[in-house]
C-alpha atoms as a PDB file:
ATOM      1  CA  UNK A   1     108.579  29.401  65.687  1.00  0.00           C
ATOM      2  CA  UNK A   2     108.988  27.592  62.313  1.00  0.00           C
ATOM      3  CA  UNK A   3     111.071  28.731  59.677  1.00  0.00           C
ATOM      4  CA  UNK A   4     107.728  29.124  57.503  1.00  0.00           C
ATOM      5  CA  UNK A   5     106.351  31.229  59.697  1.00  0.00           C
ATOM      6  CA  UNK A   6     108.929  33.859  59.896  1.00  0.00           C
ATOM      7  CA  UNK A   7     109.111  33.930  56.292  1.00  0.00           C
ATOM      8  CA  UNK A   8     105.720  34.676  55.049  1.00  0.00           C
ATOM      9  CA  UNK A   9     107.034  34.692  51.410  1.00  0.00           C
ATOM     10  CA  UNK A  10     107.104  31.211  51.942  1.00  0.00           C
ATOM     11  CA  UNK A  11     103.577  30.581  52.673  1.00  0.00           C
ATOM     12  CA  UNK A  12     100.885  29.197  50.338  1.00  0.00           C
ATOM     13  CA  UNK A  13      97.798  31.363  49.773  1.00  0.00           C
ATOM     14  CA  UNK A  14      95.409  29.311  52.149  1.00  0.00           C
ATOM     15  CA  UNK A  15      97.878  30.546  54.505  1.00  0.00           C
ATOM     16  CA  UNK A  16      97.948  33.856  53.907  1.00  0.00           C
ATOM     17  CA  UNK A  17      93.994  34.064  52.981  1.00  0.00           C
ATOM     18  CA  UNK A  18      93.652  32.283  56.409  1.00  0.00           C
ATOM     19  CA  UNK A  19      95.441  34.835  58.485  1.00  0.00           C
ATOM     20  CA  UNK A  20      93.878  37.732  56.896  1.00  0.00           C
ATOM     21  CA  UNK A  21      90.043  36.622  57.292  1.00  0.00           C
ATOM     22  CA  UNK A  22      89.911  35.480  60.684  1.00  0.00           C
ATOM     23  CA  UNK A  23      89.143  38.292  61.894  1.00  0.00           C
ATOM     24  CA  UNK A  24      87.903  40.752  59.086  1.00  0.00           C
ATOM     25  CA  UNK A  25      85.153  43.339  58.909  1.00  0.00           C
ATOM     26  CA  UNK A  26      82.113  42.934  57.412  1.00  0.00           C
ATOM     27  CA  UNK A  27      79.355  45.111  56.702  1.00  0.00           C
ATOM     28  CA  UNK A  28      79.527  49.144  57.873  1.00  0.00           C
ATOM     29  CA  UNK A  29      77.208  50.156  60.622  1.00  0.00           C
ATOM     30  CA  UNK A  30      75.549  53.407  59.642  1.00  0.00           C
ATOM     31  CA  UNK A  31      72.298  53.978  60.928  1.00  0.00           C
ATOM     32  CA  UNK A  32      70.150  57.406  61.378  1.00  0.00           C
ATOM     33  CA  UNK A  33      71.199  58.282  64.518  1.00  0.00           C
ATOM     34  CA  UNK A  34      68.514  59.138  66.861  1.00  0.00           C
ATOM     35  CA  UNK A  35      66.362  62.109  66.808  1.00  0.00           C
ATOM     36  CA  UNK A  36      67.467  62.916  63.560  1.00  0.00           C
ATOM     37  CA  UNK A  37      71.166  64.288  65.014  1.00  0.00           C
ATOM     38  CA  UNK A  38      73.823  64.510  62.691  1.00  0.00           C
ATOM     39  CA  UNK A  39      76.508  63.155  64.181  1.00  0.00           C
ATOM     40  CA  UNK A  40      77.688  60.766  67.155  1.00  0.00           C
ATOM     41  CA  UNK A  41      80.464  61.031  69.471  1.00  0.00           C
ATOM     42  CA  UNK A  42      81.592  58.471  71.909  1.00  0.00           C
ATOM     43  CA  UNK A  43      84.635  59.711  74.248  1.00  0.00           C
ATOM     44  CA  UNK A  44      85.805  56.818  76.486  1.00  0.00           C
ATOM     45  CA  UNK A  45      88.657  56.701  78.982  1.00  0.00           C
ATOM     46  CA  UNK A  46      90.939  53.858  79.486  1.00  0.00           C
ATOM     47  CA  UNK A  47      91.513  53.624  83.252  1.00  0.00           C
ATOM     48  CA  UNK A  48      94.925  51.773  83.426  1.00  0.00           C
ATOM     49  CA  UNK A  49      96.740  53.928  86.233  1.00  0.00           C
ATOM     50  CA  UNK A  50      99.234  51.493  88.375  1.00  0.00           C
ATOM     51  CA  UNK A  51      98.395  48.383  86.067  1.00  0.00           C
ATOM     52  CA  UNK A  52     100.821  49.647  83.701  1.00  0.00           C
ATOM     53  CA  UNK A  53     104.290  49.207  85.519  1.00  0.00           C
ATOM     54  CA  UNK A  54     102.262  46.262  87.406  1.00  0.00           C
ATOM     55  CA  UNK A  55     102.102  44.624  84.032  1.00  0.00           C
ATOM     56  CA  UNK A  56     105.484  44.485  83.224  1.00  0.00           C
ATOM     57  CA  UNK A  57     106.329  43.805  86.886  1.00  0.00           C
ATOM     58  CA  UNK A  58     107.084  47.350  87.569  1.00  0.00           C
ATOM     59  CA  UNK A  59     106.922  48.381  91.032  1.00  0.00           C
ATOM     60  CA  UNK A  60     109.159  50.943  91.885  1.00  0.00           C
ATOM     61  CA  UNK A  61     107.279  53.667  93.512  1.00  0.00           C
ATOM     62  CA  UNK A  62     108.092  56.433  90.558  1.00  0.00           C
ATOM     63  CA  UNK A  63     106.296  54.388  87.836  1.00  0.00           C
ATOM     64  CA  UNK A  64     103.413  53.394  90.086  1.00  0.00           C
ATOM     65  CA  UNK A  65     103.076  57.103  91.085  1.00  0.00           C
ATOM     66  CA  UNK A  66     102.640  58.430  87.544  1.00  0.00           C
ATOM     67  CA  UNK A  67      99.003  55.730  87.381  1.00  0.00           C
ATOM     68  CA  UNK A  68      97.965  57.108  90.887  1.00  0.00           C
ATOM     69  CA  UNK A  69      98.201  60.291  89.320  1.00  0.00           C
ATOM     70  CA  UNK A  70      95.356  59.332  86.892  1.00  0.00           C
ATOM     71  CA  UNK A  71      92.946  58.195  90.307  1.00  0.00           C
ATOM     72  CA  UNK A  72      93.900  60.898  92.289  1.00  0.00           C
ATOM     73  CA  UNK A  73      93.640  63.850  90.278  1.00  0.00           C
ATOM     74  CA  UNK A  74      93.032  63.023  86.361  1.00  0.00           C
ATOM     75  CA  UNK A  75      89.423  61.561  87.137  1.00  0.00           C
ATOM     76  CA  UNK A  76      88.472  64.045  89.330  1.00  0.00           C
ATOM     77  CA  UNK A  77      89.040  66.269  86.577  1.00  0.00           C
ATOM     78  CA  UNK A  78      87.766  64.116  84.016  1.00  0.00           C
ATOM     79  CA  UNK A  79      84.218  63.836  85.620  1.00  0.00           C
ATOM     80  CA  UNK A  80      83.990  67.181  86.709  1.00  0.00           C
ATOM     81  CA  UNK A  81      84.151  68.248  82.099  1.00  0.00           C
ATOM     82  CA  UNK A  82      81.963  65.556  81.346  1.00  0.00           C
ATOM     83  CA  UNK A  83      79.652  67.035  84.698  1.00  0.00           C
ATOM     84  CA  UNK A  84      79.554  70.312  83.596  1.00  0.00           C
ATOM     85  CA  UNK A  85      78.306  69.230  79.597  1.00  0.00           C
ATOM     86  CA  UNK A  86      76.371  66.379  80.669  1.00  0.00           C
ATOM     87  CA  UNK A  87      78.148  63.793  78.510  1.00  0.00           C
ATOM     88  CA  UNK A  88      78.066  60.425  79.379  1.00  0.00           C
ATOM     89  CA  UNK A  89      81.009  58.715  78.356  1.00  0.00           C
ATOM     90  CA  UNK A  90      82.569  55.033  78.636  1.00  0.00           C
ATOM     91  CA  UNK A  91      85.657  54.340  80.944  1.00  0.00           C
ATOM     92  CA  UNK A  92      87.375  50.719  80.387  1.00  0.00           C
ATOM     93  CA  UNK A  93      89.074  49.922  83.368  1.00  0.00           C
ATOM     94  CA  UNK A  94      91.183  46.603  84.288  1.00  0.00           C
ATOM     95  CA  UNK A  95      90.008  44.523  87.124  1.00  0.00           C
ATOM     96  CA  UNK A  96      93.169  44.891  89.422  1.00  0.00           C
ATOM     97  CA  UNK A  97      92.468  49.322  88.551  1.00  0.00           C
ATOM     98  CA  UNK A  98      89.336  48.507  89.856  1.00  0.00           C
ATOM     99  CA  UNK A  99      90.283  46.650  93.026  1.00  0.00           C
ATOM    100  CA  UNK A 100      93.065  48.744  93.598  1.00  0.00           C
ATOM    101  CA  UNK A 101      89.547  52.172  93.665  1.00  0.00           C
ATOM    102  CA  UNK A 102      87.096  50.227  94.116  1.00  0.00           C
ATOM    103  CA  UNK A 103      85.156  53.622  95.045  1.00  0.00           C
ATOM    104  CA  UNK A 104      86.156  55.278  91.681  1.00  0.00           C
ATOM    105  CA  UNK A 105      84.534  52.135  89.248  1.00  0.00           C
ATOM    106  CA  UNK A 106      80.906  52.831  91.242  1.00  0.00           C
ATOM    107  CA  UNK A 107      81.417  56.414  91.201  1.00  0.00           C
ATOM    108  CA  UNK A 108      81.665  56.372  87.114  1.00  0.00           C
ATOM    109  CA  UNK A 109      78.526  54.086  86.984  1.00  0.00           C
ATOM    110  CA  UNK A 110      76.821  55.946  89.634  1.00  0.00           C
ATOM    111  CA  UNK A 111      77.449  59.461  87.615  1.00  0.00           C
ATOM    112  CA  UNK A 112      75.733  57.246  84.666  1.00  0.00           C
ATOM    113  CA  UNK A 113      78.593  56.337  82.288  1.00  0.00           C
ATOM    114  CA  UNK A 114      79.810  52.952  81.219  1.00  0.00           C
ATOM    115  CA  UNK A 115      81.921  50.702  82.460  1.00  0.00           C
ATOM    116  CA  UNK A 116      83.591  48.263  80.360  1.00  0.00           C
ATOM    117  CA  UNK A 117      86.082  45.500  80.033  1.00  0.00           C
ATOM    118  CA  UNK A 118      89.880  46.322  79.734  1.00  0.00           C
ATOM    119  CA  UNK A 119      91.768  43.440  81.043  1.00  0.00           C
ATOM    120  CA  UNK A 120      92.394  42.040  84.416  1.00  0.00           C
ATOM    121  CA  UNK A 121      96.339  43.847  84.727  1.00  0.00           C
ATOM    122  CA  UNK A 122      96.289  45.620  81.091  1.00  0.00           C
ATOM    123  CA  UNK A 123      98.682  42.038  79.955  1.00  0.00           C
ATOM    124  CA  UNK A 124      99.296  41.353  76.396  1.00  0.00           C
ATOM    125  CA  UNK A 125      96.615  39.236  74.525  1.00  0.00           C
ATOM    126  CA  UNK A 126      98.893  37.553  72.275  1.00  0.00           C
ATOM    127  CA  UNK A 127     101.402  36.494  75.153  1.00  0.00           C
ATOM    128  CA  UNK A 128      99.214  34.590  76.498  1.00  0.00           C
ATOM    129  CA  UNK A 129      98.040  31.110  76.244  1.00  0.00           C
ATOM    130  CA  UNK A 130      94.315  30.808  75.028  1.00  0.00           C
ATOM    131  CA  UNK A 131      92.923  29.538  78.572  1.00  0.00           C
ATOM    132  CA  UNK A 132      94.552  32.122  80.352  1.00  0.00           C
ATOM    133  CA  UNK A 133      93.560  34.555  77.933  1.00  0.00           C
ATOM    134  CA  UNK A 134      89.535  33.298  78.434  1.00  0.00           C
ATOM    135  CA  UNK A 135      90.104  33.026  82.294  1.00  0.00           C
ATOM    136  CA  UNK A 136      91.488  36.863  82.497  1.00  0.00           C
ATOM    137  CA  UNK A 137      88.452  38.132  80.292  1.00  0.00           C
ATOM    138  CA  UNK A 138      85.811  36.007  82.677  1.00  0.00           C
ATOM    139  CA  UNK A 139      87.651  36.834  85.958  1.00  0.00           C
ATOM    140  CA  UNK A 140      87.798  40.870  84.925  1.00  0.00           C
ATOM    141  CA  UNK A 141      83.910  40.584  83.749  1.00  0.00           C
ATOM    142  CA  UNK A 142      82.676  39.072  87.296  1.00  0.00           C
ATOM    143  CA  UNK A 143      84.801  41.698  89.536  1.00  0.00           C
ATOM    144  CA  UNK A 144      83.720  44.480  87.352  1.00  0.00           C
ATOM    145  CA  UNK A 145      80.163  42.804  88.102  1.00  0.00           C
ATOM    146  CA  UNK A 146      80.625  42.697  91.579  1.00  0.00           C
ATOM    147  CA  UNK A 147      82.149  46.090  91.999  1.00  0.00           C
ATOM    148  CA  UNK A 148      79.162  48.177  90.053  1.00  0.00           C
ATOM    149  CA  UNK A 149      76.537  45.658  90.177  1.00  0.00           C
ATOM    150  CA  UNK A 150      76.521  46.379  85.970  1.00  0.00           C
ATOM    151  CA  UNK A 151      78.010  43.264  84.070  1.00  0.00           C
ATOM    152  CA  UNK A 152      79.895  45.024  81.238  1.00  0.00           C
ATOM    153  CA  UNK A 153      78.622  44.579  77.630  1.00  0.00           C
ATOM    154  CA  UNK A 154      81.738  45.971  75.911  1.00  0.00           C
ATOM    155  CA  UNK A 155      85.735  45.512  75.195  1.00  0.00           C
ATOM    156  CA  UNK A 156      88.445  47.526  74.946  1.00  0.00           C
ATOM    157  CA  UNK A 157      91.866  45.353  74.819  1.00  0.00           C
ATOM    158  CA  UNK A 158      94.536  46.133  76.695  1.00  0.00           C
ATOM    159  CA  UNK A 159      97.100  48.201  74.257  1.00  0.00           C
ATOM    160  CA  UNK A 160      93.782  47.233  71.731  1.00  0.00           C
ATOM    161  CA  UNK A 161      96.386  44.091  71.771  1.00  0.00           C
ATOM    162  CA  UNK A 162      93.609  41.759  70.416  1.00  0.00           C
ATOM    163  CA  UNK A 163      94.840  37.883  69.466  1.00  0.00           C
ATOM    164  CA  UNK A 164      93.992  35.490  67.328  1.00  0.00           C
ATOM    165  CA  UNK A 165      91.513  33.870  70.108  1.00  0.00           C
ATOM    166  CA  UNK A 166      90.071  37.381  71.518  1.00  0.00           C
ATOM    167  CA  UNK A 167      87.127  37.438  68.693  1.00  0.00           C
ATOM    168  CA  UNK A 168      86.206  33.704  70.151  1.00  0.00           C
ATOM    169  CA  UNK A 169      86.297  35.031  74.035  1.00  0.00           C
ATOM    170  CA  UNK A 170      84.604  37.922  73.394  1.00  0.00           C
ATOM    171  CA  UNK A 171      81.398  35.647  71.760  1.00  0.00           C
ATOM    172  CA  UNK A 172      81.507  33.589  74.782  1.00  0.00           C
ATOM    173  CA  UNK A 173      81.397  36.359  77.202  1.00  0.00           C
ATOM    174  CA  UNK A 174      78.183  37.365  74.945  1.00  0.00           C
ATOM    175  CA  UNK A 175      79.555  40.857  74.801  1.00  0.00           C
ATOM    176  CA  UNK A 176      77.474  43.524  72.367  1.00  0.00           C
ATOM    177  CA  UNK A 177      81.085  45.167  71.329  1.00  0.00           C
ATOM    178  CA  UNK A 178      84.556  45.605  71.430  1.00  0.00           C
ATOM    179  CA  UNK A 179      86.510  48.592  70.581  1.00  0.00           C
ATOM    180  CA  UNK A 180      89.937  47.551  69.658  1.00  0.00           C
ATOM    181  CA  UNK A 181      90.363  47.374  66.019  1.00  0.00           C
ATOM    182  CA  UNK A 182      91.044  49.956  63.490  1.00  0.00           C
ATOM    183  CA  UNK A 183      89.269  48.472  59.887  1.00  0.00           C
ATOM    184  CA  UNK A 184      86.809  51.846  59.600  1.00  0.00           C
ATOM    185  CA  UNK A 185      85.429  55.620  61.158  1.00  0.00           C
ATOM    186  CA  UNK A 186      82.231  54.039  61.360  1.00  0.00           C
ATOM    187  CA  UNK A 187      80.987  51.148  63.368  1.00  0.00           C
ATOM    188  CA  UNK A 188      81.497  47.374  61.783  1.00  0.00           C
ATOM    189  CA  UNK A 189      80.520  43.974  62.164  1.00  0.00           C
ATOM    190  CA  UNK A 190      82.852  41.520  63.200  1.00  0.00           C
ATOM    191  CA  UNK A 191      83.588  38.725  60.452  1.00  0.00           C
ATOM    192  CA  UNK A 192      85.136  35.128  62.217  1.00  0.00           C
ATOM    193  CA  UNK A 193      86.442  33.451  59.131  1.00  0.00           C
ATOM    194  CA  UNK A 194      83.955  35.227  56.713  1.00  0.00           C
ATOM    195  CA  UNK A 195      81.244  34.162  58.921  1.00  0.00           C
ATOM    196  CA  UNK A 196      78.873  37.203  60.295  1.00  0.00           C
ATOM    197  CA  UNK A 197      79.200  37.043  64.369  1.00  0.00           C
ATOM    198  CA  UNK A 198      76.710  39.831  64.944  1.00  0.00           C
ATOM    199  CA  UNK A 199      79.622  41.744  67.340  1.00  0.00           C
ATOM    200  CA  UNK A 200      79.155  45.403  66.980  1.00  0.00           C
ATOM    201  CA  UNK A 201      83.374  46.928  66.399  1.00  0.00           C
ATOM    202  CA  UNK A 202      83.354  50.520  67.498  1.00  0.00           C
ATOM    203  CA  UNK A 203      86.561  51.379  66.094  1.00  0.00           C
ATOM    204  CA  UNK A 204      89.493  53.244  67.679  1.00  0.00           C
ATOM    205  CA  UNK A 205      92.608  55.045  66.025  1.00  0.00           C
ATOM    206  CA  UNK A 206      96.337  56.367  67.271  1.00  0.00           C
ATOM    207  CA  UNK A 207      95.529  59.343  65.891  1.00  0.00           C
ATOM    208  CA  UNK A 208      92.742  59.846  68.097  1.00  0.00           C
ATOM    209  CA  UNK A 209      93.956  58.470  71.672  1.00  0.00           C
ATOM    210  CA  UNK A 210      96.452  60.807  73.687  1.00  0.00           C
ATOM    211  CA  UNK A 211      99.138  58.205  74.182  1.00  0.00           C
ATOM    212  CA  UNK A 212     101.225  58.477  71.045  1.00  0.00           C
ATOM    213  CA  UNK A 213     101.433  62.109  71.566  1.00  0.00           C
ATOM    214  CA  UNK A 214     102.011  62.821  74.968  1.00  0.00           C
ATOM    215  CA  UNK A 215     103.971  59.529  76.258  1.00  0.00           C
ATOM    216  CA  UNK A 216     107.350  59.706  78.260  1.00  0.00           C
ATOM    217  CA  UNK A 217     110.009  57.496  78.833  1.00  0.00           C
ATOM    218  CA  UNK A 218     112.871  58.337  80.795  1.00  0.00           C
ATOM    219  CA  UNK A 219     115.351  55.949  79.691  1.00  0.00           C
ATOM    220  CA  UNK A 220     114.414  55.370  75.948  1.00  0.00           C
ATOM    221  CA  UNK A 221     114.157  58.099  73.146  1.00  0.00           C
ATOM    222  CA  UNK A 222     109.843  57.978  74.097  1.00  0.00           C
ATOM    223  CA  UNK A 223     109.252  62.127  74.294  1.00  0.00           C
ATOM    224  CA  UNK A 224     106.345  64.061  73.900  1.00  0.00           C
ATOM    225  CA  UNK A 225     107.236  65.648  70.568  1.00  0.00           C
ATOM    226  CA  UNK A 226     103.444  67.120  69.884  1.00  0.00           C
ATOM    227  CA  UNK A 227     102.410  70.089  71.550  1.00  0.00           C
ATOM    228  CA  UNK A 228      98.928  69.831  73.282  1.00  0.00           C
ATOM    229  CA  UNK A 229      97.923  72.510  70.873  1.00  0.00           C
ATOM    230  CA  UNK A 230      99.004  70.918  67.923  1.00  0.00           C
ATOM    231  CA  UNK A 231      96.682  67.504  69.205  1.00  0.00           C
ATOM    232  CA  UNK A 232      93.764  69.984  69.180  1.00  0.00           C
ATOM    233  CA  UNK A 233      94.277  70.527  65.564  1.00  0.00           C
ATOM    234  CA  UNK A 234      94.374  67.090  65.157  1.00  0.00           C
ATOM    235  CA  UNK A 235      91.379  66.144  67.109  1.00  0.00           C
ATOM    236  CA  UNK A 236      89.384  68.817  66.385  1.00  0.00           C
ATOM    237  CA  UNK A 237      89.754  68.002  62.497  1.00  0.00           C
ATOM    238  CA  UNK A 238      88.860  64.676  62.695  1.00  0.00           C
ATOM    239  CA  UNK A 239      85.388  65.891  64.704  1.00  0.00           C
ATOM    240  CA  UNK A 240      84.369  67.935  61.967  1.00  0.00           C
ATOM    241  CA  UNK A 241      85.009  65.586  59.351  1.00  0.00           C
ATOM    242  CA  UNK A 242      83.324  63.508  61.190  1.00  0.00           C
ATOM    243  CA  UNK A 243      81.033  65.530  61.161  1.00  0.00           C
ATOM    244  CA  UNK A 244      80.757  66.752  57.809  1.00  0.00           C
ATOM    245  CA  UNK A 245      80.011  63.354  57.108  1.00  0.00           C
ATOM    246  CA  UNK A 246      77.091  62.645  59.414  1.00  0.00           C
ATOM    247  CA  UNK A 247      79.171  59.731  60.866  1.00  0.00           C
ATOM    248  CA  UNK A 248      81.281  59.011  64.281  1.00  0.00           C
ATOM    249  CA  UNK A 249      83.708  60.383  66.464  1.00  0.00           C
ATOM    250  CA  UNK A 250      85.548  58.615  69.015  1.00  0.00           C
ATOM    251  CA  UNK A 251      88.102  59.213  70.975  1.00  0.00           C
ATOM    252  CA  UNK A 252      90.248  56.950  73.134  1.00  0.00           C
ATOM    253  CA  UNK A 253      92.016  58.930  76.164  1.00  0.00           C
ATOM    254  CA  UNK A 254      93.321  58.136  79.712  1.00  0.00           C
ATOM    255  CA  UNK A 255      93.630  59.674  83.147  1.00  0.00           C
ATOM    256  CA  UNK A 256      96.942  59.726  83.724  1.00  0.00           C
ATOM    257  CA  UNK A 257      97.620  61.299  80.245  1.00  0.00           C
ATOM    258  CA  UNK A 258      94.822  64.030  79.569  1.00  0.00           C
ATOM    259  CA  UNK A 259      94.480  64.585  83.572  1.00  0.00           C
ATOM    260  CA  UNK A 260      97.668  67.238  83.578  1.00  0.00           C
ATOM    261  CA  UNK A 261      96.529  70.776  83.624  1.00  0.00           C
ATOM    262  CA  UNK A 262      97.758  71.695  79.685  1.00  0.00           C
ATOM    263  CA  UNK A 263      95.953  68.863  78.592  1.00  0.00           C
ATOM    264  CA  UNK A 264      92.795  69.529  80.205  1.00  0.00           C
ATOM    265  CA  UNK A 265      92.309  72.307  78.744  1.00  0.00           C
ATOM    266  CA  UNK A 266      92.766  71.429  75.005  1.00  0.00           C
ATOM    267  CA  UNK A 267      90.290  68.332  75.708  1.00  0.00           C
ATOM    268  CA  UNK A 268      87.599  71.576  77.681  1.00  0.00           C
ATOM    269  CA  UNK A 269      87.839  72.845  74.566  1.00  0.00           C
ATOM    270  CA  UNK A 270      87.378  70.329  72.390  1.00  0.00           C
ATOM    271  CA  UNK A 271      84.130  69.789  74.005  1.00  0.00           C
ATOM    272  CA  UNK A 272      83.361  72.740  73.971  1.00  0.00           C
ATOM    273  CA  UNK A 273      83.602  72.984  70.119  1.00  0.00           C
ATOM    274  CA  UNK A 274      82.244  69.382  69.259  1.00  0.00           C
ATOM    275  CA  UNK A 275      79.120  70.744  71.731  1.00  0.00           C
ATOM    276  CA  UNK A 276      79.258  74.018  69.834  1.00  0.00           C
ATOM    277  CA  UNK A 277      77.682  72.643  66.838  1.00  0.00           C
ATOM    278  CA  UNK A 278      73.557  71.325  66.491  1.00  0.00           C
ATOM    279  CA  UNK A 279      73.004  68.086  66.577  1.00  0.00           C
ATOM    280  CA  UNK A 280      75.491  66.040  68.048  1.00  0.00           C
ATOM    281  CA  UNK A 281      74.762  62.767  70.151  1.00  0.00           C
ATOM    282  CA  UNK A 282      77.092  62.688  72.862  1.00  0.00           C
ATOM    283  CA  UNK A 283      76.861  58.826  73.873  1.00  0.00           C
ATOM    284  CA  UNK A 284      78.551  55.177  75.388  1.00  0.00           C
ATOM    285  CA  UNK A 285      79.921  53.076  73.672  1.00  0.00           C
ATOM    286  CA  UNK A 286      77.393  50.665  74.511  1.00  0.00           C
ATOM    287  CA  UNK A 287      74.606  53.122  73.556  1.00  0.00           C
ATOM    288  CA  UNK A 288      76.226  53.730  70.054  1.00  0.00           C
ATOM    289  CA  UNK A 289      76.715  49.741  69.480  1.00  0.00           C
ATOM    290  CA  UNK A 290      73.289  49.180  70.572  1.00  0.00           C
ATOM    291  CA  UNK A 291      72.015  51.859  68.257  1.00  0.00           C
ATOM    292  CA  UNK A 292      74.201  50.484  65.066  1.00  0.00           C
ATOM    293  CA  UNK A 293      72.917  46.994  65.566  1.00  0.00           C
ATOM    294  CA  UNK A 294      69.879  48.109  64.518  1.00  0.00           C
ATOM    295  CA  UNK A 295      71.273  48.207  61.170  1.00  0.00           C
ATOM    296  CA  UNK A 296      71.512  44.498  61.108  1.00  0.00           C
ATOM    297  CA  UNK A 297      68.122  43.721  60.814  1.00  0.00           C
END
């Protein structure tokens, strides 16, 4: 790395304008939503189970065993909540998850939720060279494909880890969304260089994914310093806010973290307040970016 680019003081303000527009939001996404509801809510589930230690070259059977949890007994769980409420919701999975439960991919498409694009071994975007950035993204697309018989429409980014060359992949792969970013509640339009690109960004947040609360690591100072009762507070506050406002709630969660038993039962009843109140449109992902790129036109 040049000197100039670890010290940004030193850079001129085409630099600096550069870097900050190429990938920007544009205009907010806010639609009716249908049948006159008053607010949306799009859960979604990111799949990962053994592809994190696999990812970092990991594979000591104790790591590995904490992502099998998430397949054998979070998603089980999982689907059996979103059963019992009828929600559909949107589960990003990467390709080698998906190999590795091949059975568990069709199941989620066959209980009619989404399945969309999370990587082909959860890697890190910016790692990566461009072309093996693109190949990953086309490789995970056609075995998700093959697997469900749905091509996915949608992308979540592994670790929402999205690069300077992700935006320009995800055009390519003619995807309707991606759900990485973090410029807005409500859905955006992507911006590439100022330039409108007609990609639907269904935003996500730390504060609402289960991860930064609930993580473990046994050899660094990572604890799980939030009680699961305290994330309900959170969670359920940024719902009714949400909406208050007549706008969007999403929520980014995972198997392997929400699946233990304590957990469970602050998300059953978090759903079970969010589907307390009138007029709320449990949907995908891909059914809430369809439905705000209406407001384009």
């Amino acid at each position: 790395m040049a000197a100039s680019e670890r010290e940004p003081w030193r850079w001129d303000e085409t630099t600096w304008r550069g870097h900050v527009h190429r990938v920007r939001a544009g205009r907010a996404l806010t639609p009716a939503w249908p049948g006159g509801r008053r607010a949306a809510v799009a859960l979604s589930f990111d799949s990962d189970h053994e592809t994190l230690p696999l990812r970092d070259g990991e594979t000591r059977p104790g790591k590995l065993s904490q992502g099998e949890f998430g397949a054998r007994v979070g998603v089980r769980r999982i689907l059996r909540l979103l059963e019992r409420h009828a929600i559909p919701a949107t589960f990003f999975m990467p390709a080698v998850s998906a190999l590795l439960h091949p059975q568990e991919v069709r199941g989620y498409v066959d209980a009619g939720h989404e399945v969309g694009l999370h990587g082909w071994i959860h890697e890190r975007n910016v790692e990566l060279a461009p072309s093996d950035e693109r190949d990953l993204a086309f490789r995970s697309a056609d075995t998700l494909e093959s697997l469900t018989g749905v091509r996915p429409v949608g992308l979540r980014t592994p670790s929402w880890d999205f690069s300077d060359h992700t935006l320009a992949v995800i055009r390519e792969l003619g995807l309707l969304y991606d759900s990485s970013l973090m410029a807005d509640d409500a859905c955006y339009e992507l911006l590439a260089d100022g330039e409108p690109t007609g990609v639907v960004e269904l935003p996500v947040e730390w504060i609402r994914d289960d991860a930064p609360y609930f993580s473990m690591e046994r050899f660094a100072a990572l604890r799980p310093y939030t009680p699961p009762r305290g994330v309900l507070t959170i969670w359920r506050d940024e719902f009714d806010m949400a909406y208050a406002e007549g706008g969007l709630f999403q929520l980014t969660l995972h198997p392997h973290i929400i699946g233990h038993r304590s957990r469970m039962a602050v998300l059953t009843e978090l759903v079970e307040h969010i589907a307390g109140h009138d007029g709320v449109w449990f949907a995908t992902h891909a059914q809430i970016a369809e439905h705000a790129r209406s407001a384009m036109t």
